[in-house]
N, C-alpha and C. Protein backbone atom coordinates (compact mmCIF):
# COMPACT_ATOMS: atom_id res chain seq x y z
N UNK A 1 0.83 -1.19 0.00
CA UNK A 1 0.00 0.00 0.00
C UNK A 1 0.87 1.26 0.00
N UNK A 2 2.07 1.24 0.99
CA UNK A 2 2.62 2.51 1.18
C UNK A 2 3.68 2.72 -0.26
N UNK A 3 3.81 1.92 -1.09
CA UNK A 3 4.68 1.26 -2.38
C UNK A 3 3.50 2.05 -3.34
N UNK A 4 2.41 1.90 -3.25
CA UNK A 4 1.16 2.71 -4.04
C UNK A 4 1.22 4.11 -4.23
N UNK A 5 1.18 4.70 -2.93
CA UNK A 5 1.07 5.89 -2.40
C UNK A 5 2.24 6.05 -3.07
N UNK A 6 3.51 5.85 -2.88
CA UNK A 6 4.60 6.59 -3.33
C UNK A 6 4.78 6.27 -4.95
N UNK A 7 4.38 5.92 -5.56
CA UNK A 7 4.34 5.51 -6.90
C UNK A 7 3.34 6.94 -7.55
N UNK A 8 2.04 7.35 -6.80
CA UNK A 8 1.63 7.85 -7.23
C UNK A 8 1.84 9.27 -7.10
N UNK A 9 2.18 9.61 -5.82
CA UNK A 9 2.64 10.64 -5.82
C UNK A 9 3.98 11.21 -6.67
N UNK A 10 4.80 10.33 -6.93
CA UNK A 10 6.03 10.46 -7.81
C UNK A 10 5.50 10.85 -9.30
N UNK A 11 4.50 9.83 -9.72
CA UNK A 11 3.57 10.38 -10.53
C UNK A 11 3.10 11.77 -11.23
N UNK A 12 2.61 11.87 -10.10
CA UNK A 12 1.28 13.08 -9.68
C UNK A 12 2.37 14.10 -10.03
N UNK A 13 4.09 14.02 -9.65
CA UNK A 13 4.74 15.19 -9.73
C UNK A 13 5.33 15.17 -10.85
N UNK A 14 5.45 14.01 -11.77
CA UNK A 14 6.00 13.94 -13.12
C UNK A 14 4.97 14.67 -13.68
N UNK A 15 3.87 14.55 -13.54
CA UNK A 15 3.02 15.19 -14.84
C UNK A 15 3.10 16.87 -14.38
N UNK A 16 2.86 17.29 -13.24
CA UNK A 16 2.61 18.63 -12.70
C UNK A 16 4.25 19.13 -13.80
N UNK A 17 5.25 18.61 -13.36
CA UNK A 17 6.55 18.92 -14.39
C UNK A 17 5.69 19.67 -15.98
N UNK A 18 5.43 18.59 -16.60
CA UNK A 18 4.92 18.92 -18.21
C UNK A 18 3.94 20.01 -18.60
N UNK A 19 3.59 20.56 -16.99
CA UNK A 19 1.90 21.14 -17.28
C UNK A 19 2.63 22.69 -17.78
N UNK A 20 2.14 23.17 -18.95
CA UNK A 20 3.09 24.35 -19.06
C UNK A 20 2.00 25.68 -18.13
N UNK A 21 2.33 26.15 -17.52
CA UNK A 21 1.48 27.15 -16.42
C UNK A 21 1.80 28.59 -17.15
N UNK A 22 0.67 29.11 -17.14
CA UNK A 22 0.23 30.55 -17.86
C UNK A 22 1.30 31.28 -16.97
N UNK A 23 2.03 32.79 -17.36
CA UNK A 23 2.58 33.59 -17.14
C UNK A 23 1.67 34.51 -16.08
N UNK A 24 2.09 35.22 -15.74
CA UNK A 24 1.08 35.97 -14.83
C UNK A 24 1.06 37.40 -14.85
N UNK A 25 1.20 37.54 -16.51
CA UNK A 25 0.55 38.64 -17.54
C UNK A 25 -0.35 37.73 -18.33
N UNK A 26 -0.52 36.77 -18.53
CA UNK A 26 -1.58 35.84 -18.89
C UNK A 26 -2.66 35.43 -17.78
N UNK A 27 -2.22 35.31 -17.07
CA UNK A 27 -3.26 35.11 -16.10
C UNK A 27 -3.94 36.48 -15.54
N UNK A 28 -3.70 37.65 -15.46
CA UNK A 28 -4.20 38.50 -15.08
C UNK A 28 -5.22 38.76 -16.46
N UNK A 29 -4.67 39.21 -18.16
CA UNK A 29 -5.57 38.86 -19.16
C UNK A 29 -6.65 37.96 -19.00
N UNK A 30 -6.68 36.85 -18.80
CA UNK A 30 -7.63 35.92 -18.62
C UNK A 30 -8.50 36.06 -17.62
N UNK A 31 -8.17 36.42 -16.59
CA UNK A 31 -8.84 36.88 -15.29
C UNK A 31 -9.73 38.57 -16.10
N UNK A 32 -9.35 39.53 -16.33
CA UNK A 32 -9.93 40.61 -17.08
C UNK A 32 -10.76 40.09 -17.69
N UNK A 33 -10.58 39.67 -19.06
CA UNK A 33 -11.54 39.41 -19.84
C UNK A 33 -12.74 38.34 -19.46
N UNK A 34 -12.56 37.14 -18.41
CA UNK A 34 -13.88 36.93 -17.69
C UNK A 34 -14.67 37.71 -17.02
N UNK A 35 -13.74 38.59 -16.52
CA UNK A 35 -14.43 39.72 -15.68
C UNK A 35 -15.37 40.25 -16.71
N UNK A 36 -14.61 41.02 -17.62
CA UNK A 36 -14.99 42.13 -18.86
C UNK A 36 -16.89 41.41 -19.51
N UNK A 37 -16.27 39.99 -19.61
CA UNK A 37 -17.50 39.26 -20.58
C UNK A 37 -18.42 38.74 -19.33
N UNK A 38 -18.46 38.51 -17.91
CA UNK A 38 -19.74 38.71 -16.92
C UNK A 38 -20.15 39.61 -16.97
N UNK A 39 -19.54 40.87 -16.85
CA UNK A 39 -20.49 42.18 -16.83
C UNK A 39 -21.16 42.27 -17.85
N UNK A 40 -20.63 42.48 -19.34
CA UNK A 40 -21.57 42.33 -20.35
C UNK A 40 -22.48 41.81 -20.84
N UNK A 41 -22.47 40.23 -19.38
CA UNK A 41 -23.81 39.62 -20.21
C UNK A 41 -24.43 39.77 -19.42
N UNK A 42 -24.10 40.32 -17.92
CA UNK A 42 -25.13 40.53 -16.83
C UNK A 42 -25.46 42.00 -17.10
N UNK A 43 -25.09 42.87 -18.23
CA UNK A 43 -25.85 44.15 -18.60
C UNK A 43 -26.83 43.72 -19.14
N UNK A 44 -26.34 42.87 -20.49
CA UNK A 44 -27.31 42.56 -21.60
C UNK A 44 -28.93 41.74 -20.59
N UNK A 45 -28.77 40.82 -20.10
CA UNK A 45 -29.23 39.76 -19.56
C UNK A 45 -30.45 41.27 -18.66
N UNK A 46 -29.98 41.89 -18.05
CA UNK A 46 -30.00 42.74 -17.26
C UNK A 46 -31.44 44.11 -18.10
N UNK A 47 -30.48 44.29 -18.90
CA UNK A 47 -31.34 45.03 -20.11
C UNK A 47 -32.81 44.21 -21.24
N UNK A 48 -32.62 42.82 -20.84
CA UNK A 48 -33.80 42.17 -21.63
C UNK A 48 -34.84 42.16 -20.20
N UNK A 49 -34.13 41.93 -19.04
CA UNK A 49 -35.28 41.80 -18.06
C UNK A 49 -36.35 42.89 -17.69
N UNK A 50 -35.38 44.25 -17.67
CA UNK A 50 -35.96 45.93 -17.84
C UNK A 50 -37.22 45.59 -18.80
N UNK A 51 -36.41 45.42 -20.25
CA UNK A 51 -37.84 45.54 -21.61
C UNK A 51 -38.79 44.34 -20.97
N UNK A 52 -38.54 43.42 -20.71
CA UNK A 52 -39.61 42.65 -21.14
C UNK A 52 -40.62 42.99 -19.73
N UNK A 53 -40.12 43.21 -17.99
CA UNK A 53 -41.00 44.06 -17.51
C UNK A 53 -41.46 45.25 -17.73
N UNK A 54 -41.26 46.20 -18.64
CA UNK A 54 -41.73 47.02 -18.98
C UNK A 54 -42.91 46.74 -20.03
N UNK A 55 -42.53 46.02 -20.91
CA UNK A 55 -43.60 45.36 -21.63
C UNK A 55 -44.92 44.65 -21.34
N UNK A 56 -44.56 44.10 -20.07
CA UNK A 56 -45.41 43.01 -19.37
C UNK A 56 -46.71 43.71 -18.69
N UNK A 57 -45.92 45.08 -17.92
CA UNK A 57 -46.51 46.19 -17.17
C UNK A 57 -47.34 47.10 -17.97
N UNK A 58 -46.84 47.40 -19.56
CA UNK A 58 -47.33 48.39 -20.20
C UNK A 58 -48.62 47.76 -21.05
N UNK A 59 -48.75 46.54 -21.07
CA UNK A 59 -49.12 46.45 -22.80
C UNK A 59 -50.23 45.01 -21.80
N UNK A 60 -49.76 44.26 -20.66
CA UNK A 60 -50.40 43.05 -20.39
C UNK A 60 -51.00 43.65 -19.04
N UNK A 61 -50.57 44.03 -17.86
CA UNK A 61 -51.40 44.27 -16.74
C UNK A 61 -51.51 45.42 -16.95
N UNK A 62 -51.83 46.11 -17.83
CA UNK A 62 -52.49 46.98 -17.40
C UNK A 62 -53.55 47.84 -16.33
């Protein structure tokens, strides 16, 4: 068992080796632009909910 464990962990650190890891002017980019593209769809998203209660209010309960 303890022959397992150490097999895998030896493992686990060979591959972490190969993983090529973003720069951290890349990672801050990537971090922005998720940022950038939530807000925009929580405007948009945001802006259909406005019209369509306004619509709902104006035109159906009157």
């Amino acid at each position: 068992m303890l022959n397992k464990v150490k097999t895998f962990l030896k493992d686990a650190r060979a591959e972490l080796m190969k993983v090529n890891w973003p720069t951290k002017q890349q990672t801050m980019n990537y971090t922005l632009a998720v940022i950038g593209i939530s807000i925009a769809v929580s405007l948009f998203l945001g802006g259909l909910d406005f019209i369509f209660e306004y619509l709902l209010k104006t035109f159906i309960l009157k």
